[in-house]
C-alpha atoms as a PDB file:
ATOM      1  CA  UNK A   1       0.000   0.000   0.000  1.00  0.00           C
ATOM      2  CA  UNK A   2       1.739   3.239  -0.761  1.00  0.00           C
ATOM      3  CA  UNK A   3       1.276   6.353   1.889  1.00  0.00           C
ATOM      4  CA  UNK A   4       1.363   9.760   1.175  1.00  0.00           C
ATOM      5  CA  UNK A   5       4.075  11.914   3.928  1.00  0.00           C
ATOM      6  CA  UNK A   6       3.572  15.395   4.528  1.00  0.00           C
ATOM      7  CA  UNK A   7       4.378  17.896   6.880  1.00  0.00           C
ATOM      8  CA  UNK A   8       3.454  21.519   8.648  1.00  0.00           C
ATOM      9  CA  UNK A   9       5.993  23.710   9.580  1.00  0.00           C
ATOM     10  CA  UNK A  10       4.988  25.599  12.637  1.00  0.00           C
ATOM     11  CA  UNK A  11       8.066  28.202  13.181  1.00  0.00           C
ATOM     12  CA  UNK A  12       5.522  31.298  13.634  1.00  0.00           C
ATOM     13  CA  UNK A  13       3.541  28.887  16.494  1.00  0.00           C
ATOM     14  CA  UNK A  14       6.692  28.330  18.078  1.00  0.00           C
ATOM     15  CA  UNK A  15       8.014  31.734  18.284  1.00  0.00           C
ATOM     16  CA  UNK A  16       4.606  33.360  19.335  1.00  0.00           C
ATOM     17  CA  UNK A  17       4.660  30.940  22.551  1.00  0.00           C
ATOM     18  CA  UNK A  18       8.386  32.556  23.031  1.00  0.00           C
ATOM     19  CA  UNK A  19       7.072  36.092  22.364  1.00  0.00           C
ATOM     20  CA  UNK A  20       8.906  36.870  19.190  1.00  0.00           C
ATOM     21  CA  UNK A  21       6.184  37.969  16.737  1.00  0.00           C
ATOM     22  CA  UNK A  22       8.298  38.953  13.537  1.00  0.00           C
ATOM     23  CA  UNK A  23      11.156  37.954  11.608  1.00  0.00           C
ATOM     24  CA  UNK A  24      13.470  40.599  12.117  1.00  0.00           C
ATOM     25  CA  UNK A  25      13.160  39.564  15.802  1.00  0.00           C
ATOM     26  CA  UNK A  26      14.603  36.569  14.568  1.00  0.00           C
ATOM     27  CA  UNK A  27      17.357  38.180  12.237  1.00  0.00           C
ATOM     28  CA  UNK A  28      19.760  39.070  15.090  1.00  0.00           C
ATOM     29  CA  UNK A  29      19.586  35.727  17.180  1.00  0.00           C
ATOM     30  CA  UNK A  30      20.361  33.840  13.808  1.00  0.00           C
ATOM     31  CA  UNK A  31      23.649  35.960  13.686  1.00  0.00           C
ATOM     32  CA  UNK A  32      24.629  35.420  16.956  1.00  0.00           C
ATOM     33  CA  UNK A  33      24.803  31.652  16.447  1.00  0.00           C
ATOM     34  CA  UNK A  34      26.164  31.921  12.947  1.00  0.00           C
ATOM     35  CA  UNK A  35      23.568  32.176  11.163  1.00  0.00           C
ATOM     36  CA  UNK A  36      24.040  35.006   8.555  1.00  0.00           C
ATOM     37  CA  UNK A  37      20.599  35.319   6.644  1.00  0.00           C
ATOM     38  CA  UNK A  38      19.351  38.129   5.051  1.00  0.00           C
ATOM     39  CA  UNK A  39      15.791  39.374   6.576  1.00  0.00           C
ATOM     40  CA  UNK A  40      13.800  38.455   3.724  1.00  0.00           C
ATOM     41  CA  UNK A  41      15.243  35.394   3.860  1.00  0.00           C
ATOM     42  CA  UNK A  42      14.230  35.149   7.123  1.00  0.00           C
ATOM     43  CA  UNK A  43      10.754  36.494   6.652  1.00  0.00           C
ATOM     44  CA  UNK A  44      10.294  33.576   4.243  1.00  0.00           C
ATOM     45  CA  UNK A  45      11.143  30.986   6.431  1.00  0.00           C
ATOM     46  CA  UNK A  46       8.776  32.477   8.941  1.00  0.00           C
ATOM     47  CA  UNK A  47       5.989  33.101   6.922  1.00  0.00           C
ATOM     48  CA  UNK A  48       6.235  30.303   4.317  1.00  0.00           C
ATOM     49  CA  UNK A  49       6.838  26.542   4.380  1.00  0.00           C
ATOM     50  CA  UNK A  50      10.205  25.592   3.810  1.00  0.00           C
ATOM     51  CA  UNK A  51      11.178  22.485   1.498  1.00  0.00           C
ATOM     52  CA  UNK A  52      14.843  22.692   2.497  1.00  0.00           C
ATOM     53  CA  UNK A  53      16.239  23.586   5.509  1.00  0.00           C
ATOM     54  CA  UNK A  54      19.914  23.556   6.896  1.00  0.00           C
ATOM     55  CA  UNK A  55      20.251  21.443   9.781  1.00  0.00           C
ATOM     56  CA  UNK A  56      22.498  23.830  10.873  1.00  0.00           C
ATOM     57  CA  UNK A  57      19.713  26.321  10.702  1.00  0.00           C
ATOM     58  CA  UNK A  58      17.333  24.146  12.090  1.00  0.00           C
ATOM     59  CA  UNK A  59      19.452  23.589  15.117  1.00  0.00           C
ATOM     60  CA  UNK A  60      19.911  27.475  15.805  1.00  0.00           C
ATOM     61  CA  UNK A  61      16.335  27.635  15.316  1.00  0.00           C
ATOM     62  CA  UNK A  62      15.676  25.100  18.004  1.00  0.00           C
ATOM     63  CA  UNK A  63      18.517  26.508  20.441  1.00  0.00           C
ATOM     64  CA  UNK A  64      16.923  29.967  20.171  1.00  0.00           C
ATOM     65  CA  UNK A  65      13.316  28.640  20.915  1.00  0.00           C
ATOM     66  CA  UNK A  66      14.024  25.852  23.362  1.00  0.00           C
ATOM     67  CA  UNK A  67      12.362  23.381  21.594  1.00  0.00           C
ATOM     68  CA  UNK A  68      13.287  20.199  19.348  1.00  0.00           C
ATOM     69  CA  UNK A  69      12.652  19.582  15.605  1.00  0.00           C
ATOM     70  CA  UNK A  70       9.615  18.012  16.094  1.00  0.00           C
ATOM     71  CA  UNK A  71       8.262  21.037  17.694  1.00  0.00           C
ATOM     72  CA  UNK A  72       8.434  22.921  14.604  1.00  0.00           C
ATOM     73  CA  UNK A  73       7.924  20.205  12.119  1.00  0.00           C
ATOM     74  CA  UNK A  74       4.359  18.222  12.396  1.00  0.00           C
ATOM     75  CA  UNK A  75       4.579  15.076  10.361  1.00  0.00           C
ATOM     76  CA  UNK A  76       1.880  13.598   8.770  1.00  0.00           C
ATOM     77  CA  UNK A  77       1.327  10.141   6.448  1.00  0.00           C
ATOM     78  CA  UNK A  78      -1.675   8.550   5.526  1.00  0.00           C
ATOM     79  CA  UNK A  79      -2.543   5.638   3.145  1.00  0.00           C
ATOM     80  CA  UNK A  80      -2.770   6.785  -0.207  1.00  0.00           C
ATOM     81  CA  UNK A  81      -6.049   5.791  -2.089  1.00  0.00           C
ATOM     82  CA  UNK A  82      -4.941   2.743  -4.797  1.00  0.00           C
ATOM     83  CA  UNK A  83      -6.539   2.844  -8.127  1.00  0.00           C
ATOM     84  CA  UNK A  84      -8.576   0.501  -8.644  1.00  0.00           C
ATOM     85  CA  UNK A  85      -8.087  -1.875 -12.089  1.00  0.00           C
ATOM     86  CA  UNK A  86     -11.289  -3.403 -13.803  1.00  0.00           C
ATOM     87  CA  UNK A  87     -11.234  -6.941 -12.810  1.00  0.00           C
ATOM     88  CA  UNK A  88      -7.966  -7.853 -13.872  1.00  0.00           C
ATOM     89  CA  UNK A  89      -9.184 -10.448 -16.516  1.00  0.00           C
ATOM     90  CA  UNK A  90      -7.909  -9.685 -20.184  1.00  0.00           C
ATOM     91  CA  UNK A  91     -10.520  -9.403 -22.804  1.00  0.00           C
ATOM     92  CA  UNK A  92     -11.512 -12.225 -24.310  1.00  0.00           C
ATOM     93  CA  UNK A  93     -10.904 -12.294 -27.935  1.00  0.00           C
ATOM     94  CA  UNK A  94     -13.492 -12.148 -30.896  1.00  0.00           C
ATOM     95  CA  UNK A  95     -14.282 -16.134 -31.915  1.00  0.00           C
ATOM     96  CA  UNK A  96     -14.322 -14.805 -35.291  1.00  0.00           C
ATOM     97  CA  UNK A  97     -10.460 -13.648 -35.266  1.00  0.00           C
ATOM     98  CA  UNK A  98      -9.460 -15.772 -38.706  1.00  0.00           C
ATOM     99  CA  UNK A  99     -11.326 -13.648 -40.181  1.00  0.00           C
ATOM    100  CA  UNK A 100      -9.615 -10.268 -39.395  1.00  0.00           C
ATOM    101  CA  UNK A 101      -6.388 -11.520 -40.612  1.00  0.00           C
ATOM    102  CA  UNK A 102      -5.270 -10.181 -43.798  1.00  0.00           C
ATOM    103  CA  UNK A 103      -4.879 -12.808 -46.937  1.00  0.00           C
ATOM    104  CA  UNK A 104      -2.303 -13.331 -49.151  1.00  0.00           C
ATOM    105  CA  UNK A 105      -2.724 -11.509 -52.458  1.00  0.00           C
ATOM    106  CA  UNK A 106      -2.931 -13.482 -55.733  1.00  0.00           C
ATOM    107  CA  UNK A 107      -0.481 -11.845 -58.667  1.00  0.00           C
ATOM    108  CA  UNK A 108      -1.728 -13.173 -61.930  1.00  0.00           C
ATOM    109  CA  UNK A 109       0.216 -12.431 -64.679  1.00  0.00           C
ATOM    110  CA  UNK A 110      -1.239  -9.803 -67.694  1.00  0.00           C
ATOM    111  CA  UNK A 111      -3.015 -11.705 -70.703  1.00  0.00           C
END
């Protein structure tokens, strides 16, 4: 059975419990661990959903807001619906299949 994996990233949660509301909040404490992103940069990891992170980032993320990865990444997987096939029997071929089959040509010769 296949399963479909997804995730929510939950970064602006996780800072509003820690009172830090915007990004450029954020901006400075990234620098002081080494973390040298620009604040739009920033703003779009806060505001959008991520599909590549740093672990380094990720770790200065958790250090600043005391939590763990899992705290700011919500993991989700479910079963994926399978497509149905018919029955899975072939079709049964016409009884009359000689006759779809191309002859063999007579060449007579001119008179």
């Amino acid at each position: 059975m296949k399963r479909k994996v997804g995730y929510t990233w939950r970064l602006r949660e996780v800072m509003a419990q820690h009172q830090i509301f915007t990004a450029t909040e954020l901006v400075p404490l990234l620098r002081e661990r080494g973390i040298d992103l620009s604040a739009s940069q920033v703003h779009r990891l806060v505001s959008g959903t991520p599909e590549r992170l740093s672990l380094q980032v990720m770790a200065a993320l958790c250090d600043i807001l005391f939590c763990t990865p899992a705290d700011l990444v919500a993991t989700t997987a479910e079963n994926a619906g399978v497509r149905k096939t018919a029955t899975g029997d072939l079709p049964t071929p016409p009884s009359n299949v000689a006759k779809l089959r191309p002859r063999a040509a007579r060449i007579l010769p001119d008179a």
